[in-house]
PDB file of N, CA and C in Angstrom:
ATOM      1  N   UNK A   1      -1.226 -45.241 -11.981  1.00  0.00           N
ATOM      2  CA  UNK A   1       0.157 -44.939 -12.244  1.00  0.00           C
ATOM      3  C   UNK A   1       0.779 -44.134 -11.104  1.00  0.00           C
ATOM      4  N   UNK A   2       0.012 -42.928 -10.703  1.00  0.00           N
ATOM      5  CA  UNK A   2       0.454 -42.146  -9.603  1.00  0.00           C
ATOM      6  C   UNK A   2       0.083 -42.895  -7.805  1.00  0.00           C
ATOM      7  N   UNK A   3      -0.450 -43.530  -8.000  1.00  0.00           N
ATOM      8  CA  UNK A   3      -0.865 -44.691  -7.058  1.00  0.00           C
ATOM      9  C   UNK A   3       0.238 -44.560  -5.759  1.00  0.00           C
ATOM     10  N   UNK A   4       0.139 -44.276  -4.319  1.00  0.00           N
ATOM     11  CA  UNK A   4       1.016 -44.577  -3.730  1.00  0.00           C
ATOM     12  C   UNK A   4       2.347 -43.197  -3.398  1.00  0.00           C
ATOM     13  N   UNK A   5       1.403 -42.226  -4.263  1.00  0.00           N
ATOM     14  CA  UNK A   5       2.242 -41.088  -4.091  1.00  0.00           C
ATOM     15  C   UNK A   5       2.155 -40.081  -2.666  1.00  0.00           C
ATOM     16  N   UNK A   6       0.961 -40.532  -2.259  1.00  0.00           N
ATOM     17  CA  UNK A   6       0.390 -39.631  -1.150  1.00  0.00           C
ATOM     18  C   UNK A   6      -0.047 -38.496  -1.308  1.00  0.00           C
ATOM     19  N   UNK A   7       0.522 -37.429  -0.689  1.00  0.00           N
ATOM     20  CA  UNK A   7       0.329 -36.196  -1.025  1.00  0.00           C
ATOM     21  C   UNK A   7       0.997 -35.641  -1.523  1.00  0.00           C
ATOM     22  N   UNK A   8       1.719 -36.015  -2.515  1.00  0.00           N
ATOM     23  CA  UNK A   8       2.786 -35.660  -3.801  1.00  0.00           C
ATOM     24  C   UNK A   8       2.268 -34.757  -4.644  1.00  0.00           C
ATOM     25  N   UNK A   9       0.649 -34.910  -5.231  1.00  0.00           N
ATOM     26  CA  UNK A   9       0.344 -33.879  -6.197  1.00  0.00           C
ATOM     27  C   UNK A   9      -0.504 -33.017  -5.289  1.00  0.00           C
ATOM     28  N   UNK A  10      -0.566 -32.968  -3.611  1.00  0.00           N
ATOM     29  CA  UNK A  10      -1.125 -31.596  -3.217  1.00  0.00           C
ATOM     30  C   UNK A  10       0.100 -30.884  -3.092  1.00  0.00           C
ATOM     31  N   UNK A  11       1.272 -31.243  -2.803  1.00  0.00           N
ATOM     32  CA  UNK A  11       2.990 -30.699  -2.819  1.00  0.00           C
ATOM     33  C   UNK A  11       2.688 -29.940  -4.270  1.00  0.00           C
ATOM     34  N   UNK A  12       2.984 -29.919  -5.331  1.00  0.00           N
ATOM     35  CA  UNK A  12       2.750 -29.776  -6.537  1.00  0.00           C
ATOM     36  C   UNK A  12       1.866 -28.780  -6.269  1.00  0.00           C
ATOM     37  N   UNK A  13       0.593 -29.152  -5.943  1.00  0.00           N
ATOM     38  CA  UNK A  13      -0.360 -27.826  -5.912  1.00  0.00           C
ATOM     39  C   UNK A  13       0.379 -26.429  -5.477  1.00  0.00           C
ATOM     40  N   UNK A  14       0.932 -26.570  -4.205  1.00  0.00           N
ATOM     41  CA  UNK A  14       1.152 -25.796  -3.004  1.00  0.00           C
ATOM     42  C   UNK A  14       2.588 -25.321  -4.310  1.00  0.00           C
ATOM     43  N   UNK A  15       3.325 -25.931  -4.372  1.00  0.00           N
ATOM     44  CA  UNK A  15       4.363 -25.351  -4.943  1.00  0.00           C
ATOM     45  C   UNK A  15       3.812 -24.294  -6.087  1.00  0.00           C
ATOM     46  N   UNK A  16       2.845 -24.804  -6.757  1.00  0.00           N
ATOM     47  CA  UNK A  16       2.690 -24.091  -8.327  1.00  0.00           C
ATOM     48  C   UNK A  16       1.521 -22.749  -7.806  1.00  0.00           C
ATOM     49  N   UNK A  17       1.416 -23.385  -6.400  1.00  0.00           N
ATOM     50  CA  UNK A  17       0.051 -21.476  -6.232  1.00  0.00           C
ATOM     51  C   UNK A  17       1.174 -20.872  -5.389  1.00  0.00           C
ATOM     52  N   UNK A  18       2.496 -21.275  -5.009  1.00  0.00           N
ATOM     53  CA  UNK A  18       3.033 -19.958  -3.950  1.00  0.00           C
ATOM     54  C   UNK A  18       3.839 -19.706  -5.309  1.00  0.00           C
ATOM     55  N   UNK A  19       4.396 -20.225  -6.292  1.00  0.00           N
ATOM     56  CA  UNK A  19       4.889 -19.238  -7.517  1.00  0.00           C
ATOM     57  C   UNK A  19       4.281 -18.285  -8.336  1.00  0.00           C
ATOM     58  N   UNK A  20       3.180 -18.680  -7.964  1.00  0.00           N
ATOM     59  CA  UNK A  20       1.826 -18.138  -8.999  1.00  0.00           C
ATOM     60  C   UNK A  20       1.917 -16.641  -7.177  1.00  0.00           C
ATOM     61  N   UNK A  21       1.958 -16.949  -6.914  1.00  0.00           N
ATOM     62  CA  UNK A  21       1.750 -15.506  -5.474  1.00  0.00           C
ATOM     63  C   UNK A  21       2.535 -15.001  -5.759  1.00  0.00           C
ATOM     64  N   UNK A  22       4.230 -15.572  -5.559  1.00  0.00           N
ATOM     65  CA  UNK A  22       5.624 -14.977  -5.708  1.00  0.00           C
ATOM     66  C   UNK A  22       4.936 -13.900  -6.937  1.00  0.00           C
ATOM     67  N   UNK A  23       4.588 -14.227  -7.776  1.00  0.00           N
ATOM     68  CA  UNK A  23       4.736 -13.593  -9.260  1.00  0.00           C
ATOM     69  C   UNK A  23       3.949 -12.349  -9.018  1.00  0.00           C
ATOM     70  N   UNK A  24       2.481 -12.598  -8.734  1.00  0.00           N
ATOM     71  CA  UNK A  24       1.664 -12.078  -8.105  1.00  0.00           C
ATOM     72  C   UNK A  24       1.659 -10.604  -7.316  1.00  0.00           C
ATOM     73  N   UNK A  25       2.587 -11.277  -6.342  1.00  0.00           N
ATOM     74  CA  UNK A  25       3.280 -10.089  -5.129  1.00  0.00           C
ATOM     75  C   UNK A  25       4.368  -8.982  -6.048  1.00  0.00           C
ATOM     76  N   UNK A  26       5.236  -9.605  -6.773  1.00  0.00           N
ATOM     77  CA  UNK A  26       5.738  -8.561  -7.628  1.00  0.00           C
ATOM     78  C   UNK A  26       4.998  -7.605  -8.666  1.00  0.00           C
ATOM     79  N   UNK A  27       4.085  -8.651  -9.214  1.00  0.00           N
ATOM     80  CA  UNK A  27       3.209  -7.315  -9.911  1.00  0.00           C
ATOM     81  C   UNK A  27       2.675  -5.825  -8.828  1.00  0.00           C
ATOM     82  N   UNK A  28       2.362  -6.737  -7.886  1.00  0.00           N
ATOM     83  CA  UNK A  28       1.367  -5.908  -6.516  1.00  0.00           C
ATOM     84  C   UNK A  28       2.750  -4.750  -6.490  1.00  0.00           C
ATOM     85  N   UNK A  29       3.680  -5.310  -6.015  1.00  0.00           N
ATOM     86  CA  UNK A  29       4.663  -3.966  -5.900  1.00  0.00           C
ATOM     87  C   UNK A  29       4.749  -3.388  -6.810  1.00  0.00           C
ATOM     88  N   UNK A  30       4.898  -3.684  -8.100  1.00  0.00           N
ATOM     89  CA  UNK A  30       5.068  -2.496  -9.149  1.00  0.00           C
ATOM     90  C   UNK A  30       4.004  -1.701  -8.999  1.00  0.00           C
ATOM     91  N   UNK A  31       2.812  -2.141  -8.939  1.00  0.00           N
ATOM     92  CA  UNK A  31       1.637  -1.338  -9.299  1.00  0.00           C
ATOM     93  C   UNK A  31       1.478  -0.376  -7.903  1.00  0.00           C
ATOM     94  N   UNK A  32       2.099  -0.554  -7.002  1.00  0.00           N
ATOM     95  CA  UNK A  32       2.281  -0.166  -5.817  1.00  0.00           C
ATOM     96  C   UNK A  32       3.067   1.324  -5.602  1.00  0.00           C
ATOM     97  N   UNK A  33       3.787   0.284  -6.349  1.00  0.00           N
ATOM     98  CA  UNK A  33       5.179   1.926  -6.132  1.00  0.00           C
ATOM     99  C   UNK A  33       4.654   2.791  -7.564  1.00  0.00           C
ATOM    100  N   UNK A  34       3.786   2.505  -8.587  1.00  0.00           N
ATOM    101  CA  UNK A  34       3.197   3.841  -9.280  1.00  0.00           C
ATOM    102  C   UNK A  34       2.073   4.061  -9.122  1.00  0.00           C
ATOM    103  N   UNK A  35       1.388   3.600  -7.846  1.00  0.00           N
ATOM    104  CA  UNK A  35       0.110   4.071  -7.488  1.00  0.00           C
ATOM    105  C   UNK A  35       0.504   5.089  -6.464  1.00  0.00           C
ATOM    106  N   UNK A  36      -0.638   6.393  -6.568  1.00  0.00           N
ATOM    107  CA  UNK A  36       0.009   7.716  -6.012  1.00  0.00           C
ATOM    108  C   UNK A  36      -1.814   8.062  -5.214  1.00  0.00           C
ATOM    109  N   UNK A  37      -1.381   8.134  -3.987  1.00  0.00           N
ATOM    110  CA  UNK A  37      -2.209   8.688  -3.120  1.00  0.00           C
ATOM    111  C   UNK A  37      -2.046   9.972  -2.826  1.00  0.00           C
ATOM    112  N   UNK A  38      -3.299  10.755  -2.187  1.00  0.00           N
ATOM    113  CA  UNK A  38      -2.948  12.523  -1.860  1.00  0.00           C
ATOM    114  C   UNK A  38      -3.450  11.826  -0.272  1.00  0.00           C
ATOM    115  N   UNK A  39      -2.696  12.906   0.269  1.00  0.00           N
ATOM    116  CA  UNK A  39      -3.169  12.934   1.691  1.00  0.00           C
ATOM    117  C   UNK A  39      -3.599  14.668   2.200  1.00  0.00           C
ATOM    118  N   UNK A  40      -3.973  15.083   2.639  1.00  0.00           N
ATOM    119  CA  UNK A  40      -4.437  16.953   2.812  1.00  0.00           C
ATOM    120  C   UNK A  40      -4.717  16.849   4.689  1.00  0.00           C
ATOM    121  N   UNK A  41      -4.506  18.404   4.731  1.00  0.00           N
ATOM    122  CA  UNK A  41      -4.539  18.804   6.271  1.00  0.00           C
ATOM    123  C   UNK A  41      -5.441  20.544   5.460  1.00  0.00           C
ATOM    124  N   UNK A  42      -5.887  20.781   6.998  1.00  0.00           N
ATOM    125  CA  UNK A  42      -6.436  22.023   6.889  1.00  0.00           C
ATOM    126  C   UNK A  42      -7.232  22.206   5.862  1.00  0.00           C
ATOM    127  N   UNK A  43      -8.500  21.566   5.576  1.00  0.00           N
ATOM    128  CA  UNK A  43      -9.544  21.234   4.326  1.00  0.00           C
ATOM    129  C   UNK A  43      -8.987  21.789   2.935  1.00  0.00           C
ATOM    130  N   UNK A  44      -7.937  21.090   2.882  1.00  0.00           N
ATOM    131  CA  UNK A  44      -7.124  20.979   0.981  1.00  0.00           C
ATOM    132  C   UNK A  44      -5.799  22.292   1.199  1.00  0.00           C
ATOM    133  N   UNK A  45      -5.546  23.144   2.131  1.00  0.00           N
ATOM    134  CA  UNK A  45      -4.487  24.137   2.036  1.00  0.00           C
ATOM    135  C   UNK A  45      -2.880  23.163   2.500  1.00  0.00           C
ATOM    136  N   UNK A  46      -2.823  22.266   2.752  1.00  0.00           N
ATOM    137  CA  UNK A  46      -1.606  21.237   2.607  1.00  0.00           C
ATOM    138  C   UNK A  46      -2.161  20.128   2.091  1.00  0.00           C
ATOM    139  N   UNK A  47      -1.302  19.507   0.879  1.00  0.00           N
ATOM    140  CA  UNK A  47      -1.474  18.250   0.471  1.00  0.00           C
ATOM    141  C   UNK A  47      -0.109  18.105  -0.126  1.00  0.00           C
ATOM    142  N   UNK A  48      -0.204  16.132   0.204  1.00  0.00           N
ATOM    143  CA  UNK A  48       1.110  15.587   0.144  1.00  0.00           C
ATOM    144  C   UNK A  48       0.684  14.271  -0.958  1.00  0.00           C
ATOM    145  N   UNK A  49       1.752  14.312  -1.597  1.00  0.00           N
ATOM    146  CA  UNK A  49       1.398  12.649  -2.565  1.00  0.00           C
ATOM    147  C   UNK A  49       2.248  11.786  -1.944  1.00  0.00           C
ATOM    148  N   UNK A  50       1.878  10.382  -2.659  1.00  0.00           N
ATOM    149  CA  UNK A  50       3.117   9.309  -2.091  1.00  0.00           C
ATOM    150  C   UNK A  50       2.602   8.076  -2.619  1.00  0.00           C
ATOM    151  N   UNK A  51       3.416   7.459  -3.154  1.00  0.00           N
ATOM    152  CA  UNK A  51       2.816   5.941  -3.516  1.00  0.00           C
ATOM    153  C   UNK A  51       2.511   5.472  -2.408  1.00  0.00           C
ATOM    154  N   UNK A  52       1.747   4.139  -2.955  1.00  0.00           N
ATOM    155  CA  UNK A  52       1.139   3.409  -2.234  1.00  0.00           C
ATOM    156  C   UNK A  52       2.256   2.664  -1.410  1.00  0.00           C
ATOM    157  N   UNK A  53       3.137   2.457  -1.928  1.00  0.00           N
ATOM    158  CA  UNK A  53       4.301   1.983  -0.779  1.00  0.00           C
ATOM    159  C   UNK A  53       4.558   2.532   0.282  1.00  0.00           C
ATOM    160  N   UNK A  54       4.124   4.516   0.481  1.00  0.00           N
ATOM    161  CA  UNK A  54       4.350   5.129   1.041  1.00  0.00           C
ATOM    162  C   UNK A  54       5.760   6.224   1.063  1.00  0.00           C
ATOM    163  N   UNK A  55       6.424   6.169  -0.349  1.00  0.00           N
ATOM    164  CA  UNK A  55       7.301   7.255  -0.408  1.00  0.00           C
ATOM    165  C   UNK A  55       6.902   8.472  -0.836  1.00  0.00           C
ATOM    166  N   UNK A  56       6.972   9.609  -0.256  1.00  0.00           N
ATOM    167  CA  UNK A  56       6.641  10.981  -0.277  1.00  0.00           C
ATOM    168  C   UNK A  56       7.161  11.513  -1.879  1.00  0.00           C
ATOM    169  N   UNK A  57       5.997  11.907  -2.975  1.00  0.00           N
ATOM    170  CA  UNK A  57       6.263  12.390  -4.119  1.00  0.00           C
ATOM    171  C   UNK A  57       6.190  14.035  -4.462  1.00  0.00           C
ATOM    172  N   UNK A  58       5.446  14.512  -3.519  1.00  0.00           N
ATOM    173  CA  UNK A  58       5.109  15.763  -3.767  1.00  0.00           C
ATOM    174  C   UNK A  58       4.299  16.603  -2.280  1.00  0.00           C
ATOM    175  N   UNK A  59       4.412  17.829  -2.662  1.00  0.00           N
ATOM    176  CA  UNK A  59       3.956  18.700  -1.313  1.00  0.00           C
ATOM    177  C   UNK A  59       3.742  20.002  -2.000  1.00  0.00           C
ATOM    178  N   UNK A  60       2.282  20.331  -1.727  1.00  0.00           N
ATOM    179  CA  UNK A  60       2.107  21.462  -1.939  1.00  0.00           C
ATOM    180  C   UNK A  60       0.827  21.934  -1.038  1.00  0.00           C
ATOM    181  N   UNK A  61       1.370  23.365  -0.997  1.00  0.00           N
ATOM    182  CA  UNK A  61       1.034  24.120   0.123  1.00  0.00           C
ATOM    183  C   UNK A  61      -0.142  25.718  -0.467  1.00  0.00           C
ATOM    184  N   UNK A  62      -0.638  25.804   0.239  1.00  0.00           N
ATOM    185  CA  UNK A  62      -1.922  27.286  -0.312  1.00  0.00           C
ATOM    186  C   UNK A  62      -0.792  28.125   0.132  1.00  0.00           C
ATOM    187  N   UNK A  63      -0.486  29.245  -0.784  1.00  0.00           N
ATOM    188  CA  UNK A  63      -0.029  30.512  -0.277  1.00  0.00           C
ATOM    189  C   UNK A  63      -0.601  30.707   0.813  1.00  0.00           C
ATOM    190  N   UNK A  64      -2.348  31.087   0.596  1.00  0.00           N
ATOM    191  CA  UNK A  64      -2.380  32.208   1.829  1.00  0.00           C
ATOM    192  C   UNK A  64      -2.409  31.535   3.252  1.00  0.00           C
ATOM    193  N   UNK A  65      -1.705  30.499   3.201  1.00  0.00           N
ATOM    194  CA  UNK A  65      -0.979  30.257   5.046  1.00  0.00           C
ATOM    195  C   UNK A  65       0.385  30.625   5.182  1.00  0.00           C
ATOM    196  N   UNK A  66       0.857  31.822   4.604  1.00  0.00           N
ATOM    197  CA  UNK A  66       2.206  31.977   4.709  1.00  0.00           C
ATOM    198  C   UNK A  66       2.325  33.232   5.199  1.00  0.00           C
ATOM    199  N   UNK A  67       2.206  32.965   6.804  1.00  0.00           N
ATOM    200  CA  UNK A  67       2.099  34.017   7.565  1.00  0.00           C
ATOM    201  C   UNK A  67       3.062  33.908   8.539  1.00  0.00           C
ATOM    202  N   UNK A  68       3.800  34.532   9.299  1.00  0.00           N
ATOM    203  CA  UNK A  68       5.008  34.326  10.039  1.00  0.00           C
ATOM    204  C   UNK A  68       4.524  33.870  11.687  1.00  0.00           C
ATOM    205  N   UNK A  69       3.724  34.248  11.501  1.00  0.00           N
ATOM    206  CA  UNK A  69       3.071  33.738  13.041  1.00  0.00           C
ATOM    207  C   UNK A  69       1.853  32.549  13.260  1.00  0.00           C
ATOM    208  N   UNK A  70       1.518  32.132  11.833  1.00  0.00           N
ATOM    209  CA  UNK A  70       1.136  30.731  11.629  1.00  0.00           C
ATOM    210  C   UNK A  70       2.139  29.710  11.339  1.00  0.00           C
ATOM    211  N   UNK A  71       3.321  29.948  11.423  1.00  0.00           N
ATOM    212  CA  UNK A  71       4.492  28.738  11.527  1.00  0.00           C
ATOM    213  C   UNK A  71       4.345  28.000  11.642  1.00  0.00           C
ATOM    214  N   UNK A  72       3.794  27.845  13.059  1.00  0.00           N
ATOM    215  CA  UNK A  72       3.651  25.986  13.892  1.00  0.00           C
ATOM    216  C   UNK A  72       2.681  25.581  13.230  1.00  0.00           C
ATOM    217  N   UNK A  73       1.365  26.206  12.824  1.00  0.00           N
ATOM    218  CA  UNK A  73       0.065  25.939  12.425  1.00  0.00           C
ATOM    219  C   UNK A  73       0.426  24.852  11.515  1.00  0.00           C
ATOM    220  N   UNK A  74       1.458  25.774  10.442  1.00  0.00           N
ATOM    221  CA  UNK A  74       2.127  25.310   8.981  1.00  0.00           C
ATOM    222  C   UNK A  74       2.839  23.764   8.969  1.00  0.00           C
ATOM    223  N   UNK A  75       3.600  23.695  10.368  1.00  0.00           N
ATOM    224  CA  UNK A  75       4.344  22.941  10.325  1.00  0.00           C
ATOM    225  C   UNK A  75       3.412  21.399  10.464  1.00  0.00           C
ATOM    226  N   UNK A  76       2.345  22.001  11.308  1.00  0.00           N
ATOM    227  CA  UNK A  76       1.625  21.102  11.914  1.00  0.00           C
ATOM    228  C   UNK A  76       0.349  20.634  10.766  1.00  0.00           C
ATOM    229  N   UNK A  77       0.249  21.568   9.800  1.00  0.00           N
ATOM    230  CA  UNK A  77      -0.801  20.790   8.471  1.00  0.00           C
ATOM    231  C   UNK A  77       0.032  19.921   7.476  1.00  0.00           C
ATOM    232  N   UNK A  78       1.294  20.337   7.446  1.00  0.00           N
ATOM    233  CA  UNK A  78       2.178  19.536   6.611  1.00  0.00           C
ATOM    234  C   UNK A  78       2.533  17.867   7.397  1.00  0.00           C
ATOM    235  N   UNK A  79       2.965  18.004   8.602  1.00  0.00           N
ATOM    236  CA  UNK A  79       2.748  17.010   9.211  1.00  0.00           C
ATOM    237  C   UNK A  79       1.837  16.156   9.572  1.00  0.00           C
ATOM    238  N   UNK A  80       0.420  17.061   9.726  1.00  0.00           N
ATOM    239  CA  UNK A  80      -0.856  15.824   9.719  1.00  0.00           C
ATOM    240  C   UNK A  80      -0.758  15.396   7.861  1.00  0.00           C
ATOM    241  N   UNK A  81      -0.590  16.287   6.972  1.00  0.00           N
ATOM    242  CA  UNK A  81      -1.044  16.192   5.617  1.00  0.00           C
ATOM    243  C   UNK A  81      -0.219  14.490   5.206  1.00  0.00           C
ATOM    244  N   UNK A  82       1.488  14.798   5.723  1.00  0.00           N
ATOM    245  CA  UNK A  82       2.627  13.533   5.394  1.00  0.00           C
ATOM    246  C   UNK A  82       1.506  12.078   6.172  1.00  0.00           C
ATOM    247  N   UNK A  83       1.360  12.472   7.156  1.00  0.00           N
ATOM    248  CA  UNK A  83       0.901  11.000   8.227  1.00  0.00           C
ATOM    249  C   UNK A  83      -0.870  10.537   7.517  1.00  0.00           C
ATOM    250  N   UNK A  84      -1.795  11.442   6.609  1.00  0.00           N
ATOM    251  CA  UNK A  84      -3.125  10.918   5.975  1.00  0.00           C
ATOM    252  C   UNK A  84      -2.079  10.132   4.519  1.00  0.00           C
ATOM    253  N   UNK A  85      -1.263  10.968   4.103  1.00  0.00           N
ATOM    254  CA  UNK A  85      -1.215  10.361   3.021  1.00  0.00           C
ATOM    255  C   UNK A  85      -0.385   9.029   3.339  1.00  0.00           C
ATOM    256  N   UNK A  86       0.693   8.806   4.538  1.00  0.00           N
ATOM    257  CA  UNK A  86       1.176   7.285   4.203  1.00  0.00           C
ATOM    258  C   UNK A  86      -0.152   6.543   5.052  1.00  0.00           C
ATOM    259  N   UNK A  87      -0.927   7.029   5.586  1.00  0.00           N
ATOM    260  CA  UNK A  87      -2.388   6.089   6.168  1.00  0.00           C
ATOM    261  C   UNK A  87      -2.891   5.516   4.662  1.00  0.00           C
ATOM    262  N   UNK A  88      -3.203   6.484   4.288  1.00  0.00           N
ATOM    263  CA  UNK A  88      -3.656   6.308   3.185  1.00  0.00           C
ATOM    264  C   UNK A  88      -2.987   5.519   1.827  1.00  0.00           C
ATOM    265  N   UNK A  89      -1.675   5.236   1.875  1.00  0.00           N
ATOM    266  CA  UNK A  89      -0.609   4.528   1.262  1.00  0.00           C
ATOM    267  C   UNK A  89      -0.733   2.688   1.836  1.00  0.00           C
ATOM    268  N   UNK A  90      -0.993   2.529   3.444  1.00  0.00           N
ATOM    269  CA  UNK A  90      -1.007   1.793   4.128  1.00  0.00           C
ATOM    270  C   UNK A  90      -2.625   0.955   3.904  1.00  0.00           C
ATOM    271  N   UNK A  91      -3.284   2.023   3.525  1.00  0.00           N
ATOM    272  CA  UNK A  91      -4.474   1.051   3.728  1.00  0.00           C
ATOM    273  C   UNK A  91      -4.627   0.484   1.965  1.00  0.00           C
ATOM    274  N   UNK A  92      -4.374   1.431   1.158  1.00  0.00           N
ATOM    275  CA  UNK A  92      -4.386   0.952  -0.287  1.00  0.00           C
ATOM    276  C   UNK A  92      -3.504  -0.251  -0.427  1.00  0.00           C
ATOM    277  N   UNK A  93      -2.136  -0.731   0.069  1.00  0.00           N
ATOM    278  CA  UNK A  93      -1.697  -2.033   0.161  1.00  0.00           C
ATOM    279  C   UNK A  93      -2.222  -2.890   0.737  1.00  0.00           C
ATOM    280  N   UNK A  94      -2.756  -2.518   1.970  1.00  0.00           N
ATOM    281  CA  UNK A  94      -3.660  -3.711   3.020  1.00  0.00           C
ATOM    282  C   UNK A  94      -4.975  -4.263   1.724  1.00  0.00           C
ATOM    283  N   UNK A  95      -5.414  -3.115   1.458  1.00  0.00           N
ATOM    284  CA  UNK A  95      -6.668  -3.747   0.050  1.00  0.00           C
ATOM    285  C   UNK A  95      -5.925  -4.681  -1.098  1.00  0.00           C
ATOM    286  N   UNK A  96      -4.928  -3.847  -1.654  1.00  0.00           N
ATOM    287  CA  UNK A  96      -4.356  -4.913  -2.761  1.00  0.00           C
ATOM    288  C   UNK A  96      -4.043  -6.205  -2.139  1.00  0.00           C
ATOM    289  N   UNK A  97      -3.671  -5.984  -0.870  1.00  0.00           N
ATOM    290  CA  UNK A  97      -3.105  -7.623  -0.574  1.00  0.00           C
ATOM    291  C   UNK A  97      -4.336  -8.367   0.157  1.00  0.00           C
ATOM    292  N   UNK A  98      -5.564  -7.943   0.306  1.00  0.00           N
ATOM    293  CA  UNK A  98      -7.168  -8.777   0.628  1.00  0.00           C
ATOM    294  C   UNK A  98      -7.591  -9.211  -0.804  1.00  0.00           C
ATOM    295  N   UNK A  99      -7.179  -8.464  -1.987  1.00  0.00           N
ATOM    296  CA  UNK A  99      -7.951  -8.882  -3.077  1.00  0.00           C
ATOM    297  C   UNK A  99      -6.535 -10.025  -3.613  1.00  0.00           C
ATOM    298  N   UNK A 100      -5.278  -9.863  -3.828  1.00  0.00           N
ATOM    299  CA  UNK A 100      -4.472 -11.349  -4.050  1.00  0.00           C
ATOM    300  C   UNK A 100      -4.959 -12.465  -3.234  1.00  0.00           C
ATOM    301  N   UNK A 101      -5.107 -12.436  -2.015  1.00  0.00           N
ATOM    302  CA  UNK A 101      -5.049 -13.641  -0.813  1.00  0.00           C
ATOM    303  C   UNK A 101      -6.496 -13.907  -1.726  1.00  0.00           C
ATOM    304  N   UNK A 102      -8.000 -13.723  -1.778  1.00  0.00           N
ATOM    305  CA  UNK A 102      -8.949 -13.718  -2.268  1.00  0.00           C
ATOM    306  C   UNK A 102      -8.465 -14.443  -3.608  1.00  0.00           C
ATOM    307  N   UNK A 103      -8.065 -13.696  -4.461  1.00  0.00           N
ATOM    308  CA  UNK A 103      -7.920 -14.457  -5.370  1.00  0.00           C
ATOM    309  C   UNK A 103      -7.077 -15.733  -5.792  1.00  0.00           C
ATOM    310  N   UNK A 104      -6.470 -15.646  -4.853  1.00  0.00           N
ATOM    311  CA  UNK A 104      -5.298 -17.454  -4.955  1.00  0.00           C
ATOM    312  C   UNK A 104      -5.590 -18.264  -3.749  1.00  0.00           C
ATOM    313  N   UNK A 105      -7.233 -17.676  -3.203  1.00  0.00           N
ATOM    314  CA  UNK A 105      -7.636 -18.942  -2.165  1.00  0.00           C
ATOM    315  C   UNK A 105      -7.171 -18.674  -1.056  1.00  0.00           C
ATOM    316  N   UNK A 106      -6.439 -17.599  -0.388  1.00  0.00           N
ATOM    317  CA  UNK A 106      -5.435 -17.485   1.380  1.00  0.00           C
ATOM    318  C   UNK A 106      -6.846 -17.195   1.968  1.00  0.00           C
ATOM    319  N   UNK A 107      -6.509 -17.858   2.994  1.00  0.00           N
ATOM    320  CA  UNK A 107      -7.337 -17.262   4.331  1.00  0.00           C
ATOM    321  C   UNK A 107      -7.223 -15.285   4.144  1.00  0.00           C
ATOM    322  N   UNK A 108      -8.631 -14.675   4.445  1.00  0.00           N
ATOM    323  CA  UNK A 108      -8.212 -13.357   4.989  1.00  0.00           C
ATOM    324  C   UNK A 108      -7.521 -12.528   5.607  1.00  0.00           C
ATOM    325  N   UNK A 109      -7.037 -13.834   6.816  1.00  0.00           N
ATOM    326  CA  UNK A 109      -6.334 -12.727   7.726  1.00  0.00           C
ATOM    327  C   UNK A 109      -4.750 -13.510   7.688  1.00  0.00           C
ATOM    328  N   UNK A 110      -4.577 -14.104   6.488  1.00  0.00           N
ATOM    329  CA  UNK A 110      -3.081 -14.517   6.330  1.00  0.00           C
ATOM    330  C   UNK A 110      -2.134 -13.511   6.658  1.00  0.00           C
ATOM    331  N   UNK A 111      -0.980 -13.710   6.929  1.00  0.00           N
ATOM    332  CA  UNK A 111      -0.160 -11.979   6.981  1.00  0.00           C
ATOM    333  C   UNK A 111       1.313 -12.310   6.001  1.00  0.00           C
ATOM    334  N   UNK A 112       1.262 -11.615   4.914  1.00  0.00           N
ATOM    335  CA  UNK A 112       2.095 -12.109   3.795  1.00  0.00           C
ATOM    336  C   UNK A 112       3.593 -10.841   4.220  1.00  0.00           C
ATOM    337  N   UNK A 113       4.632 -11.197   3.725  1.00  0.00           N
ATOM    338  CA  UNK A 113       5.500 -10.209   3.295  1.00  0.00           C
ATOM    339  C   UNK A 113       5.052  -9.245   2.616  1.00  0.00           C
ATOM    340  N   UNK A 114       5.357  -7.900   3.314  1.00  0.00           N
ATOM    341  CA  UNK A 114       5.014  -6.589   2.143  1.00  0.00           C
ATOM    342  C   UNK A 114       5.543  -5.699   2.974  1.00  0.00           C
TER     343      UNK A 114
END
């Protein structure tokens, strides 16, 4: 009956697994933007949260670095603390999106929208 179609029902395939991704990829973002990473500087006296998307949720700091002449020190654990936690935001999406491609068949090193 389908005789003569060619590659009509691998079209079909391809169409019904990139909707099945589309769908896929939106779950990945939700779960994304309420997945919450810590990132820390100065062994735990700055730490920063942030979803996995990488937006900054929280910052908190040890009192006892609140010294007027450790300033820069300060400025500089909060700033390594912001840059572990979106690393750390960055690599938790790079994983969610090795385990989708894995699971709907993509090559590994596909490079999807995200």
């Amino acid at each position: 009956m389908f005789k003569g179609l060619g590659g009509m029902g691998d079209m079909a395939k391809m169409v019904k697994a990139a909707q099945q991704m589309q769908t896929r990829m939106a779950e990945m973002q939700e779960q994304l933007a309420s997945t919450i990473v810590t990132g820390e500087a100065g062994g735990g006296l700055v730490k920063v949260e942030a979803t996995a998307k990488g937006d900054l949720t929280a910052l908190s700091i040890d009192a006892s670095i609140f010294k007027p002449e450790d300033k820069e020190v300060v400025e500089d654990l909060i700033l390594a603390a912001v840059k572990d936690a979106q690393k750390r935001a960055t690599d938790r999406a790079q994983d969610e999106m090795q385990k989708l491609s894995a699971e709907l068949g993509l090559p590994a090193d596909i490079k999807l929208p995200f």
